[in-house]
PDB file of N, CA and C in Angstrom:
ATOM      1  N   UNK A   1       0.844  -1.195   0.000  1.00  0.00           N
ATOM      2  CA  UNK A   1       0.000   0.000   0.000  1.00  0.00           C
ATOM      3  C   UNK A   1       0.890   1.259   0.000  1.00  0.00           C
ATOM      4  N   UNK A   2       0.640   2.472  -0.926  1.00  0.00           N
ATOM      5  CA  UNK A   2       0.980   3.161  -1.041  1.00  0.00           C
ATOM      6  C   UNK A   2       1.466   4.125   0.250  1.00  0.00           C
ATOM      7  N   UNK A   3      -0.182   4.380   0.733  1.00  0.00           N
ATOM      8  CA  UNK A   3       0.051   5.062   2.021  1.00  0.00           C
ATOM      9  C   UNK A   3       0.711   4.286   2.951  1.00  0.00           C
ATOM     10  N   UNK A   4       0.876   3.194   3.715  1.00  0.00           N
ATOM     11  CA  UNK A   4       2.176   2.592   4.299  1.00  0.00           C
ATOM     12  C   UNK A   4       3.399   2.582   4.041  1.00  0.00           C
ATOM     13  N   UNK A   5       3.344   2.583   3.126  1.00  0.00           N
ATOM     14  CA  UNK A   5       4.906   3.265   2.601  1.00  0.00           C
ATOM     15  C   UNK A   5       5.480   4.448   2.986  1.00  0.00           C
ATOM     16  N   UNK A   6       4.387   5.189   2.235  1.00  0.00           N
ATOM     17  CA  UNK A   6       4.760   6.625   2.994  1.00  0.00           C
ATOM     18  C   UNK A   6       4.957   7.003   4.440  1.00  0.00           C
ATOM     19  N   UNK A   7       4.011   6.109   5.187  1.00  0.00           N
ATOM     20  CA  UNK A   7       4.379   6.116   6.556  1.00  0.00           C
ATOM     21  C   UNK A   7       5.404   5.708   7.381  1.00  0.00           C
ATOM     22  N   UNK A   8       5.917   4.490   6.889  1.00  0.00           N
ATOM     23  CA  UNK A   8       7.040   3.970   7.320  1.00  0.00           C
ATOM     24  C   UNK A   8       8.386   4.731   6.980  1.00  0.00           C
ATOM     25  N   UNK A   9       8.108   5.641   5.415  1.00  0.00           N
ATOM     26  CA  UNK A   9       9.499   6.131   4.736  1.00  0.00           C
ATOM     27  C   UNK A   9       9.859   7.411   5.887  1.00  0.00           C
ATOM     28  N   UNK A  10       8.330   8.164   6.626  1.00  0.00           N
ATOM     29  CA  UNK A  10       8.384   9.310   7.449  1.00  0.00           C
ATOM     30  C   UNK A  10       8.922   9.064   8.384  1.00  0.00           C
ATOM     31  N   UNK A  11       8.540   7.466   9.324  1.00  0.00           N
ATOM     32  CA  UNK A  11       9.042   7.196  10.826  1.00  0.00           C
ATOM     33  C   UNK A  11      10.500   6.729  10.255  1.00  0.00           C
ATOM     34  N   UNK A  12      11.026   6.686   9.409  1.00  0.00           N
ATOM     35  CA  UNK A  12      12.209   6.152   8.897  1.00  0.00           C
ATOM     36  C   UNK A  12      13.109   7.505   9.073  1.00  0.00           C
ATOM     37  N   UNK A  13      12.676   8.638   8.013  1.00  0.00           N
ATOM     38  CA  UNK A  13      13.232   9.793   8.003  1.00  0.00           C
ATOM     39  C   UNK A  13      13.440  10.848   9.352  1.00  0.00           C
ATOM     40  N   UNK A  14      12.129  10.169  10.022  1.00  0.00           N
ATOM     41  CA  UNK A  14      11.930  10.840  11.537  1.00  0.00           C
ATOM     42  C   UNK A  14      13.126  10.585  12.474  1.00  0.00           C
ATOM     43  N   UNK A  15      13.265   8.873  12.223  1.00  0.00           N
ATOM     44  CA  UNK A  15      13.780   8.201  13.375  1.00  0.00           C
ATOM     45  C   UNK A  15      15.730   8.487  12.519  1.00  0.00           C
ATOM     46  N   UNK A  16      16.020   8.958  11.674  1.00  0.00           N
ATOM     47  CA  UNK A  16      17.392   8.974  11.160  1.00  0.00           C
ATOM     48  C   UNK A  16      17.490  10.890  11.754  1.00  0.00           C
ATOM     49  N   UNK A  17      16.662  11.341  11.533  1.00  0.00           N
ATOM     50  CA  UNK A  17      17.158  12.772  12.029  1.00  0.00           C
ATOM     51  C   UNK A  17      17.260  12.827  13.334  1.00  0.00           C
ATOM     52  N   UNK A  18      15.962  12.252  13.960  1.00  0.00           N
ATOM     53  CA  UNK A  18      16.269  12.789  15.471  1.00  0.00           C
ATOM     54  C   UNK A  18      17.650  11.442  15.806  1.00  0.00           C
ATOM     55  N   UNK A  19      17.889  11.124  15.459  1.00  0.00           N
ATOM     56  CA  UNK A  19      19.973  10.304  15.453  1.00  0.00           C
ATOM     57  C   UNK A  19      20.263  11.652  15.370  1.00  0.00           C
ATOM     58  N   UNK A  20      20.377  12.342  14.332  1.00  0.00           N
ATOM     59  CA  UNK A  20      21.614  13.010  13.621  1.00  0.00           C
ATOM     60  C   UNK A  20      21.365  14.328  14.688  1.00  0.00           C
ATOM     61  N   UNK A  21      20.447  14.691  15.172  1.00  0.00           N
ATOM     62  CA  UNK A  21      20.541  16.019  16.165  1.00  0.00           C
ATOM     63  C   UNK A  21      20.717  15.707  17.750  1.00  0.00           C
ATOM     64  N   UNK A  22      20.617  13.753  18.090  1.00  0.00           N
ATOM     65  CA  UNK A  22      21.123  13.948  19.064  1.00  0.00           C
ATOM     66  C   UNK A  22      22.580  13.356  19.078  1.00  0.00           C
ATOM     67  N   UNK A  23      23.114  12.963  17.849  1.00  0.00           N
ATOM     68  CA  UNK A  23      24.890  13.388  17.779  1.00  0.00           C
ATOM     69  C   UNK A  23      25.295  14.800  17.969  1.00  0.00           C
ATOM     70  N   UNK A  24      24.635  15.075  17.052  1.00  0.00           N
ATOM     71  CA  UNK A  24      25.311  16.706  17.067  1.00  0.00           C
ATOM     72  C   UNK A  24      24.789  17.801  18.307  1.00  0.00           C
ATOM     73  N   UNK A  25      23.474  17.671  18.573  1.00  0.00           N
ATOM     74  CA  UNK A  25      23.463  18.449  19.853  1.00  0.00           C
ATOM     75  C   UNK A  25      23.174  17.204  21.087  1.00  0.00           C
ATOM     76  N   UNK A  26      24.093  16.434  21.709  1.00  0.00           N
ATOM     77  CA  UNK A  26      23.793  16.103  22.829  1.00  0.00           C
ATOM     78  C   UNK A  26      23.539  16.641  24.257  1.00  0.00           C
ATOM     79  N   UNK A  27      23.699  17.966  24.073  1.00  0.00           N
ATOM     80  CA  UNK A  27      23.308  18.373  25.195  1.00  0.00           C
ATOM     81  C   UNK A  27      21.360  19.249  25.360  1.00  0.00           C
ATOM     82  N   UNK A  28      21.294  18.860  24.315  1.00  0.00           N
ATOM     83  CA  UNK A  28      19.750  18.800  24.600  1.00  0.00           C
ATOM     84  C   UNK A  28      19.238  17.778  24.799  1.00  0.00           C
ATOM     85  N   UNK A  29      19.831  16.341  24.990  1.00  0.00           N
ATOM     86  CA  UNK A  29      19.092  15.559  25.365  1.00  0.00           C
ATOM     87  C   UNK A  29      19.655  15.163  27.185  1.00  0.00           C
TER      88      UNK A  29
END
C-alpha cells in the first residue's frame, strides 16, 4: 500500500534525524 509506505518512509526519516541532532546536539538531550 501506497500510504504505508509513505508512513514507514516518514518514521524512517523521523527516526534517522532525530539520530543526527542527538549526535550533534547532545546536550539537549
Amino acid at each position: 500500500m501506497i500510504v504505508v509506505d509513505i508512513l514507514a518512509g516518514g518514521l524512517a526519516l523521523a527516526a534517522v534525524a532525530y539520530l543526527v541532532v542527538a549526535l550533534l546536539r547532545p546536550e539537549r538531550f
